[in-house]
N, C-alpha and C. Protein backbone atom coordinates (compact mmCIF):
# COMPACT_ATOMS: atom_id res chain seq x y z
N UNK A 1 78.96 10.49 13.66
CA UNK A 1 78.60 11.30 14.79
C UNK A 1 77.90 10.42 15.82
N UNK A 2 78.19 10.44 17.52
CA UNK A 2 77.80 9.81 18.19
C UNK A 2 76.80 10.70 18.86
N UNK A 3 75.49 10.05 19.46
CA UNK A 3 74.98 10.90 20.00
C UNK A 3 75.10 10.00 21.50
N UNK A 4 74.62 10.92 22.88
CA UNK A 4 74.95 10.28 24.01
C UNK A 4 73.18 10.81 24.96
N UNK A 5 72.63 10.09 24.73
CA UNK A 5 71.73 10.32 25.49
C UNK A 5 71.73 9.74 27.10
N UNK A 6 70.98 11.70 28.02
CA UNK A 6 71.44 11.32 29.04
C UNK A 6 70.21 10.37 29.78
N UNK A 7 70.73 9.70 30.67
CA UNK A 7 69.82 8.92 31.20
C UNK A 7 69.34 9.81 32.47
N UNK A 8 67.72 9.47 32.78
CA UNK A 8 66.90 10.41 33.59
C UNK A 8 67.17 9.92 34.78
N UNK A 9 67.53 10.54 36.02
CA UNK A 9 67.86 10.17 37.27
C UNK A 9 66.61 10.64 37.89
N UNK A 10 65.91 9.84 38.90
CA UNK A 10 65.19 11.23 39.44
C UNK A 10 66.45 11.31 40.83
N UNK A 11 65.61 13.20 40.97
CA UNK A 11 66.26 14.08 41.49
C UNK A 11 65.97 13.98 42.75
N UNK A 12 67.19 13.89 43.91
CA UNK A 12 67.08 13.53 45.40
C UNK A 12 67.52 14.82 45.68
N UNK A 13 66.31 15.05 47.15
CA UNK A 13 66.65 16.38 47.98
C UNK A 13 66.69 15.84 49.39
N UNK A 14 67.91 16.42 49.85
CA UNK A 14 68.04 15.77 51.19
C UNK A 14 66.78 16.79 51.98
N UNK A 15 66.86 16.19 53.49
CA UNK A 15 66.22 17.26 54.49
C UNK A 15 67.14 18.56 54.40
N UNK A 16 68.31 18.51 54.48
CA UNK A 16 69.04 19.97 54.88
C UNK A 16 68.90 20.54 53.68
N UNK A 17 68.95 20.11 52.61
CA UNK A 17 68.43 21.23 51.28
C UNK A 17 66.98 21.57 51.45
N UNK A 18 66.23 20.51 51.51
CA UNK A 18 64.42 20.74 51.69
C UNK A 18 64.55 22.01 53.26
N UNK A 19 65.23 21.56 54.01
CA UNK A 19 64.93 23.08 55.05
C UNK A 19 65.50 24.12 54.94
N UNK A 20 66.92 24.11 54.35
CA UNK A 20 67.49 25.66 54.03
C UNK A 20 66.87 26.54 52.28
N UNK A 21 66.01 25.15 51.80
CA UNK A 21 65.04 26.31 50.76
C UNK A 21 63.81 26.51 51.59
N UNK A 22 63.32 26.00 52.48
CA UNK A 22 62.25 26.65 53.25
C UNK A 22 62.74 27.86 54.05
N UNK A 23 64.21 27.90 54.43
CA UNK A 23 64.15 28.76 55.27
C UNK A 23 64.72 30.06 54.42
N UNK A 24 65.26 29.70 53.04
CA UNK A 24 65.38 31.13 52.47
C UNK A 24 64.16 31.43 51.36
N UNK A 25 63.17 30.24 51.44
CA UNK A 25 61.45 30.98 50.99
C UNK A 25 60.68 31.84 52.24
N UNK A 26 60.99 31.46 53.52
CA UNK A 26 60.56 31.99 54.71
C UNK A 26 61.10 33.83 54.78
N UNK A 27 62.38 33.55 54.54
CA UNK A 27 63.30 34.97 54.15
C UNK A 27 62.59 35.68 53.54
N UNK A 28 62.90 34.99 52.33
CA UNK A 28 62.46 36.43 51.15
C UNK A 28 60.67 36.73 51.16
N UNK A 29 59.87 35.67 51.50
CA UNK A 29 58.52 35.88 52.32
C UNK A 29 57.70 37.42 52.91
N UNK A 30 59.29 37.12 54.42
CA UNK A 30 59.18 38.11 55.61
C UNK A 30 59.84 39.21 55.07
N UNK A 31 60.78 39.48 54.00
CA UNK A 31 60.68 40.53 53.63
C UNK A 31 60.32 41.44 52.98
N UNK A 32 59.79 40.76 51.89
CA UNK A 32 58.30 41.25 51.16
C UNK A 32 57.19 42.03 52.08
N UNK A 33 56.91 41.09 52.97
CA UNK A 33 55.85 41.33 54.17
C UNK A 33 56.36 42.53 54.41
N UNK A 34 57.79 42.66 54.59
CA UNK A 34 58.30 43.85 55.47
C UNK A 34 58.27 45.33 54.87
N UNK A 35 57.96 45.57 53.71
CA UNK A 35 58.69 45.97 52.99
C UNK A 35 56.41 46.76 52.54
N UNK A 36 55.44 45.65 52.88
CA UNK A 36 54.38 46.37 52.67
C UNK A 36 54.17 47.65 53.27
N UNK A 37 53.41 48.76 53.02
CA UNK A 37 53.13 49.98 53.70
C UNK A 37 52.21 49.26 54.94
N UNK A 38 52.63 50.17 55.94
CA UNK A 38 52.20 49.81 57.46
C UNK A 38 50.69 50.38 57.53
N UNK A 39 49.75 49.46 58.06
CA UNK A 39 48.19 50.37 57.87
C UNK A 39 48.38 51.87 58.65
N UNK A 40 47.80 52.81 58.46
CA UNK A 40 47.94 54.19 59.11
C UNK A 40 46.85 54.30 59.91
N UNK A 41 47.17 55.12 61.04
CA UNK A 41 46.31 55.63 61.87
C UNK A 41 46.06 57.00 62.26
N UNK A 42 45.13 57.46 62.13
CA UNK A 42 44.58 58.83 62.68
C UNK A 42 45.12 58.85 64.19
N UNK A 43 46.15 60.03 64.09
CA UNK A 43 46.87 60.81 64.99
C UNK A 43 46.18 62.02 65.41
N UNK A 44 45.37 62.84 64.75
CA UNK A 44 45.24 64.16 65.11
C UNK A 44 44.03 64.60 64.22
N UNK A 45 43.13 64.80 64.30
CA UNK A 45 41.86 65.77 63.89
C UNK A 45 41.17 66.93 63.88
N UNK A 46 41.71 68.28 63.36
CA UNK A 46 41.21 69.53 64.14
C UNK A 46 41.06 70.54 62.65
N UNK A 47 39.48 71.14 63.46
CA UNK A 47 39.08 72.17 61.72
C UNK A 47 39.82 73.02 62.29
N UNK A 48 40.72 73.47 61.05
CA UNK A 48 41.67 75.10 60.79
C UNK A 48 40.84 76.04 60.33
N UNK A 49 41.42 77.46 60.84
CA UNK A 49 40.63 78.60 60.38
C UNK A 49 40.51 78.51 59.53
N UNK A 50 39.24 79.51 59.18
CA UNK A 50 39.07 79.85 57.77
C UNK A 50 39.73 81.12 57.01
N UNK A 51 40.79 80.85 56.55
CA UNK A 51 41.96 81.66 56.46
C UNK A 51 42.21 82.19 54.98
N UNK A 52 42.76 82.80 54.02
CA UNK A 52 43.60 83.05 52.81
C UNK A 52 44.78 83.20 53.37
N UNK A 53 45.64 81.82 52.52
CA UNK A 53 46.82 81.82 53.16
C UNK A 53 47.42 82.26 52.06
N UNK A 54 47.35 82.92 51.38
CA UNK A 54 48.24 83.94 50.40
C UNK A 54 49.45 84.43 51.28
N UNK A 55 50.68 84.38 50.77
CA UNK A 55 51.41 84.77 51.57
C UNK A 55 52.24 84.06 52.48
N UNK A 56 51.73 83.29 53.23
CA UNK A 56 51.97 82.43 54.04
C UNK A 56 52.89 80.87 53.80
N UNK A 57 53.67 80.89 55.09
CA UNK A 57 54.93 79.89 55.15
C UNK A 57 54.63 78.58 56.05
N UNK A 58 54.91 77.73 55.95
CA UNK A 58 54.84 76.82 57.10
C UNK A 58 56.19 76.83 57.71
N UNK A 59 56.53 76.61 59.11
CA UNK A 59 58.00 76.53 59.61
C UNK A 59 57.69 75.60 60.74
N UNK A 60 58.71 74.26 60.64
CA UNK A 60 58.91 73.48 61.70
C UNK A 60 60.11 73.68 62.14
N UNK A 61 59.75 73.56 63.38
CA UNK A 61 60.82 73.51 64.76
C UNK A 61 60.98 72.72 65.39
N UNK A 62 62.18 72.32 65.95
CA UNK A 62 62.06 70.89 66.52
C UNK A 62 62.49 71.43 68.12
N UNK A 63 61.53 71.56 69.26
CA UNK A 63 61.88 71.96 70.26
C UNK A 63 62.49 70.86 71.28
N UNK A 64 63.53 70.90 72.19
CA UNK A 64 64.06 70.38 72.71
C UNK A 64 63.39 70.81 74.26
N UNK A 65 63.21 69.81 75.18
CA UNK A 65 63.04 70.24 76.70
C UNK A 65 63.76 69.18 77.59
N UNK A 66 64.36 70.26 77.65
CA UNK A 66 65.51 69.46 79.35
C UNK A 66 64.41 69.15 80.26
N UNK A 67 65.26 68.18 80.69
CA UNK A 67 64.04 67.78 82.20
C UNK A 67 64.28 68.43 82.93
N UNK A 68 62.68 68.70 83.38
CA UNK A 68 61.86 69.77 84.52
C UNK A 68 61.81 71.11 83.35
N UNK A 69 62.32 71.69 82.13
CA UNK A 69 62.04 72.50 81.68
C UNK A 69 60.75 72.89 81.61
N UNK A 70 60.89 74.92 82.04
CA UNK A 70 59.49 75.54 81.74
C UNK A 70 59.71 76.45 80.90
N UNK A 71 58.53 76.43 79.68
CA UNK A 71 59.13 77.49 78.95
C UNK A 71 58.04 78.58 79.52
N UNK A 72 58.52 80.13 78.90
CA UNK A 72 57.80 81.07 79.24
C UNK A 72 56.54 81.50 78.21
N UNK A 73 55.40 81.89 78.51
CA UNK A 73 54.38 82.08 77.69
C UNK A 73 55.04 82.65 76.47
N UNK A 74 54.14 82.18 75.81
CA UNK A 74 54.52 82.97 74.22
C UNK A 74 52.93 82.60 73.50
N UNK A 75 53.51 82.90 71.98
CA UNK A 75 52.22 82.94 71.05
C UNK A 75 52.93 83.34 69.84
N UNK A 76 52.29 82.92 68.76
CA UNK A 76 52.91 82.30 67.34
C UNK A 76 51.90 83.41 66.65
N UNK A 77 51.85 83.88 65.42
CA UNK A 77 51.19 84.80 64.80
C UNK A 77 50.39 84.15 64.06
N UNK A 78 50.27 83.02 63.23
CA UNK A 78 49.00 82.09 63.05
C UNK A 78 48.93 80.87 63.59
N UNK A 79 48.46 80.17 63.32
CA UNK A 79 48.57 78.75 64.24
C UNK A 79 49.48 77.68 63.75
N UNK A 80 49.41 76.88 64.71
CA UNK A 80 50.28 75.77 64.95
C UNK A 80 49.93 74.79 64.98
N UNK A 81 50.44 73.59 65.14
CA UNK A 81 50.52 72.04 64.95
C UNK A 81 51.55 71.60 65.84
N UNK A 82 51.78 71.09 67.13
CA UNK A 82 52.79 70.43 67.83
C UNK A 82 52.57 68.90 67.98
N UNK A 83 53.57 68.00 67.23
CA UNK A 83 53.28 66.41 67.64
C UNK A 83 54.45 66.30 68.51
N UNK A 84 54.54 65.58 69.68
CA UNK A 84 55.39 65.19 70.97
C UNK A 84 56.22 63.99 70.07
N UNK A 85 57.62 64.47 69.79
CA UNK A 85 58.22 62.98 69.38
C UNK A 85 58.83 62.28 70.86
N UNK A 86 59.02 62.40 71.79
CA UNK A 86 59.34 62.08 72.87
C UNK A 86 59.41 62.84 73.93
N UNK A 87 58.84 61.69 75.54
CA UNK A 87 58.44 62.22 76.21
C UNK A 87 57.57 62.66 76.52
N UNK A 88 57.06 63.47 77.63
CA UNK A 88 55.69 63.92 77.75
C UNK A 88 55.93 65.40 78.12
N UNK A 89 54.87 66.29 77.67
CA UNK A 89 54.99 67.94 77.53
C UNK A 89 53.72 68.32 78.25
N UNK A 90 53.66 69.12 79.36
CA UNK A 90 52.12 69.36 79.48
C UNK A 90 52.34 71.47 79.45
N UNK A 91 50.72 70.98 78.42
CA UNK A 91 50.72 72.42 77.29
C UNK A 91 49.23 72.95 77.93
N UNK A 92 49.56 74.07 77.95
CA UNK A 92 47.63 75.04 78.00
C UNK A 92 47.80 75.98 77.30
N UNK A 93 47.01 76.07 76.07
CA UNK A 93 46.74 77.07 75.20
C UNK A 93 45.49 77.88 75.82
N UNK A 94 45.46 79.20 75.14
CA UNK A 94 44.16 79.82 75.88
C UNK A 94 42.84 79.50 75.20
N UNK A 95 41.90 78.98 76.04
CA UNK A 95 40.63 78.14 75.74
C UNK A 95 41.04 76.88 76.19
N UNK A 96 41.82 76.34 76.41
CA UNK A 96 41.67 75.02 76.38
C UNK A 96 42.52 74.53 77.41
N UNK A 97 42.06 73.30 78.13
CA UNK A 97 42.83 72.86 79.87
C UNK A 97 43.90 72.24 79.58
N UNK A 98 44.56 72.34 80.90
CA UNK A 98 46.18 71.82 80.63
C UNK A 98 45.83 70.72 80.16
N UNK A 99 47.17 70.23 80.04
CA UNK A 99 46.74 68.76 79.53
C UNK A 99 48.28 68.41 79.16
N UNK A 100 48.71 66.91 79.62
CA UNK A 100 49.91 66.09 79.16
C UNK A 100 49.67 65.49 77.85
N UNK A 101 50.99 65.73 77.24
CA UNK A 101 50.72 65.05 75.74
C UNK A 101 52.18 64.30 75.94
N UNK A 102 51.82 63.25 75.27
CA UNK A 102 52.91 62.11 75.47
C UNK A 102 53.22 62.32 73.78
N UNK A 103 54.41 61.36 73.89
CA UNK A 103 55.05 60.81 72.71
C UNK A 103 53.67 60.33 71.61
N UNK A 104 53.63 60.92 70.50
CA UNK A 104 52.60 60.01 69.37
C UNK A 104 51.62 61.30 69.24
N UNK A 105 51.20 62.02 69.94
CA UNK A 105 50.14 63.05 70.29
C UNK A 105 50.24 64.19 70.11
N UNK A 106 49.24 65.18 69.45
CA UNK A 106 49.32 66.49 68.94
C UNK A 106 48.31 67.24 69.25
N UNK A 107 49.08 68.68 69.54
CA UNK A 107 47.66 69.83 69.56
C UNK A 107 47.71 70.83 69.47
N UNK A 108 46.95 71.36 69.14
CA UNK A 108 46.93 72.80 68.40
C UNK A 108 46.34 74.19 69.07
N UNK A 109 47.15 75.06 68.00
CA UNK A 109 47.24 76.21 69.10
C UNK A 109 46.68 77.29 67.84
N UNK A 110 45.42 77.90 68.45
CA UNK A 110 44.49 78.82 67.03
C UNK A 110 45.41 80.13 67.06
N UNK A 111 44.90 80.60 66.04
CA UNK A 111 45.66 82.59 66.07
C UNK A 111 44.95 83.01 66.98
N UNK A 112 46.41 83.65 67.30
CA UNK A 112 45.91 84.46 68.54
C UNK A 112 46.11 83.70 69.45
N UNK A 113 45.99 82.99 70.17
CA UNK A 113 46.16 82.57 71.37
C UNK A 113 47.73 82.53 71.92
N UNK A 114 47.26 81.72 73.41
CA UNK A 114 48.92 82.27 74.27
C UNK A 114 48.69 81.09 74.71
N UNK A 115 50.48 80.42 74.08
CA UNK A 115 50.64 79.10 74.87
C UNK A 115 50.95 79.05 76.09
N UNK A 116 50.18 78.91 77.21
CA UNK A 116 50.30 79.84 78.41
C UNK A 116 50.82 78.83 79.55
N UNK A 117 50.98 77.56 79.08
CA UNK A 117 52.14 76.88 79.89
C UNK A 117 52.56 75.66 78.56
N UNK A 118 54.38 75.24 79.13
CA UNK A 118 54.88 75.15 78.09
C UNK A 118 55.90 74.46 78.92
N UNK A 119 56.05 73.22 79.63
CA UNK A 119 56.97 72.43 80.32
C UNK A 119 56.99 71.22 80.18
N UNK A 120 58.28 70.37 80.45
CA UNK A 120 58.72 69.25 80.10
C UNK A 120 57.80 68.77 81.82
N UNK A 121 56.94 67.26 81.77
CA UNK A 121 56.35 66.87 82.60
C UNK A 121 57.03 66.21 83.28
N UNK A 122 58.66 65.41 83.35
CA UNK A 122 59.39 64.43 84.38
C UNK A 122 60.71 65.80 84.04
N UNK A 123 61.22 65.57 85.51
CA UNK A 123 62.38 66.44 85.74
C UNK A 123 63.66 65.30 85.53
N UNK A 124 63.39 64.36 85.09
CA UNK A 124 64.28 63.11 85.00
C UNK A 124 64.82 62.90 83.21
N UNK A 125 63.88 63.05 82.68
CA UNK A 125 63.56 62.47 81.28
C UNK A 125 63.80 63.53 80.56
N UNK A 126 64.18 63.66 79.14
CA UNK A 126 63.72 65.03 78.24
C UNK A 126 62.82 64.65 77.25
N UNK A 127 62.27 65.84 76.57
CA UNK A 127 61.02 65.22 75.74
C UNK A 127 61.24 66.46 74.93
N UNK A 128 60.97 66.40 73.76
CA UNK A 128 60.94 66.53 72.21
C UNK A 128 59.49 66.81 71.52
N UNK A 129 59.78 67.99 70.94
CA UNK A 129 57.97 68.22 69.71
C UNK A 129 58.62 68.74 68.73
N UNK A 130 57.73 68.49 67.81
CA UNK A 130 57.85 69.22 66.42
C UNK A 130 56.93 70.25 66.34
N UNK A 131 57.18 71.54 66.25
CA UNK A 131 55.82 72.24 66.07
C UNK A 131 56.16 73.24 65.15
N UNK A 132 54.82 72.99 63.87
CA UNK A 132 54.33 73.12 62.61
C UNK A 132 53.93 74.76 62.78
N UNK A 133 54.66 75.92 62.28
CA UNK A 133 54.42 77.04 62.64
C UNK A 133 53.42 77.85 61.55
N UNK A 134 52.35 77.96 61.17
CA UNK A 134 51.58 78.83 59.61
C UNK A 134 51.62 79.90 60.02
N UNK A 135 52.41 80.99 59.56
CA UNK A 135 51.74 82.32 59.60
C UNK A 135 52.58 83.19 58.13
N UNK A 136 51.82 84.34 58.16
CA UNK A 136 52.08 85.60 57.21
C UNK A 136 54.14 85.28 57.23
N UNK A 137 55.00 85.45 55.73
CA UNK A 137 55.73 85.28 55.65
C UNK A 137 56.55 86.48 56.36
N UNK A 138 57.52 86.58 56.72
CA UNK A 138 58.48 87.53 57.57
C UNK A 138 58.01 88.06 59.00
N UNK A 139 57.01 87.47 59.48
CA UNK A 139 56.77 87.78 60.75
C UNK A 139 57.41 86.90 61.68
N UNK A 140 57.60 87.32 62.72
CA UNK A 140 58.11 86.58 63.58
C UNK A 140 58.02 85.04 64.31
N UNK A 141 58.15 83.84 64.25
CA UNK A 141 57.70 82.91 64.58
C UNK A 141 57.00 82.45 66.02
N UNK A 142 57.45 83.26 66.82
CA UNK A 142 57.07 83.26 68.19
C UNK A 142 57.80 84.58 68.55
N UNK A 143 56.72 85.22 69.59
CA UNK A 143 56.56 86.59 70.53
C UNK A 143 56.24 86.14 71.64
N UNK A 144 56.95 87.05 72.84
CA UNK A 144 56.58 86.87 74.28
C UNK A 144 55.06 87.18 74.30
N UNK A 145 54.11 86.87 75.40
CA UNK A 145 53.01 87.02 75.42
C UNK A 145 52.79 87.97 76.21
């Protein structure tokens, strides 16, 4: 039996191997990175009634506004939650001053109250909300005011 021992070379790395393993350690790196949860930020802060929500549904809506849209007063049977996914909306609930809410931004509308203006702010642009509806199950989601 022959045996063949191998002889030790040392091992040559050119530059183009030494930079295309840097650049697929750089890769898989940035996507790790990518791939961490994004730090979060406080969007919205507001105490809710003091309620028994026995009974009770949440319903989102995703409202659409053509540019220059006005909607007509209304009012929701418990309260609400509206975040602006695009665009800007300027809203007046009762108690509280108009006010433009852009894209990122939310606000709330207590029981009882009347969303008492309700329009898309550029007659150019359209703009988009989500609004978070709580009330008693089978009632109506929105009533004229």
């Amino acid at each position: 039996m022959v045996t063949y021992r191998r002889r030790k070379e040392p091992m040559v790395i050119t530059r183009r191997d030494a930079l295309g393993s840097l650049a697929v350690f750089l890769e898989l790196a940035s996507a790790t990175q990518a791939q961490a949860p994004a730090p979060t930020s406080n969007v919205f802060t507001h105490d809710l009634p003091n309620l028994a929500m026995d009974g009770w549904e949440v319903s989102v809506s995703h409202v659409d506004y053509a540019p220059g849209r006005v909607g007509s007063p209304h009012r929701h049977p418990g309260f609400t939650l509206a975040y602006v996914l695009e665009g800007a909306v300027i809203a007046k609930v009762t108690g509280q001053e108009e006010r433009t809410y852009t894209a990122g931004q939310m606000f709330y509308e207590p029981p009882g109250s009347v969303h008492e203006v309700s329009r898309n702010a550029s007659q150019t642009q359209p703009a988009k909300l989500l609004a978070l509806i709580f009330a008693k199950k089978g009632l109506p989601k929105t009533s004229p005011a």
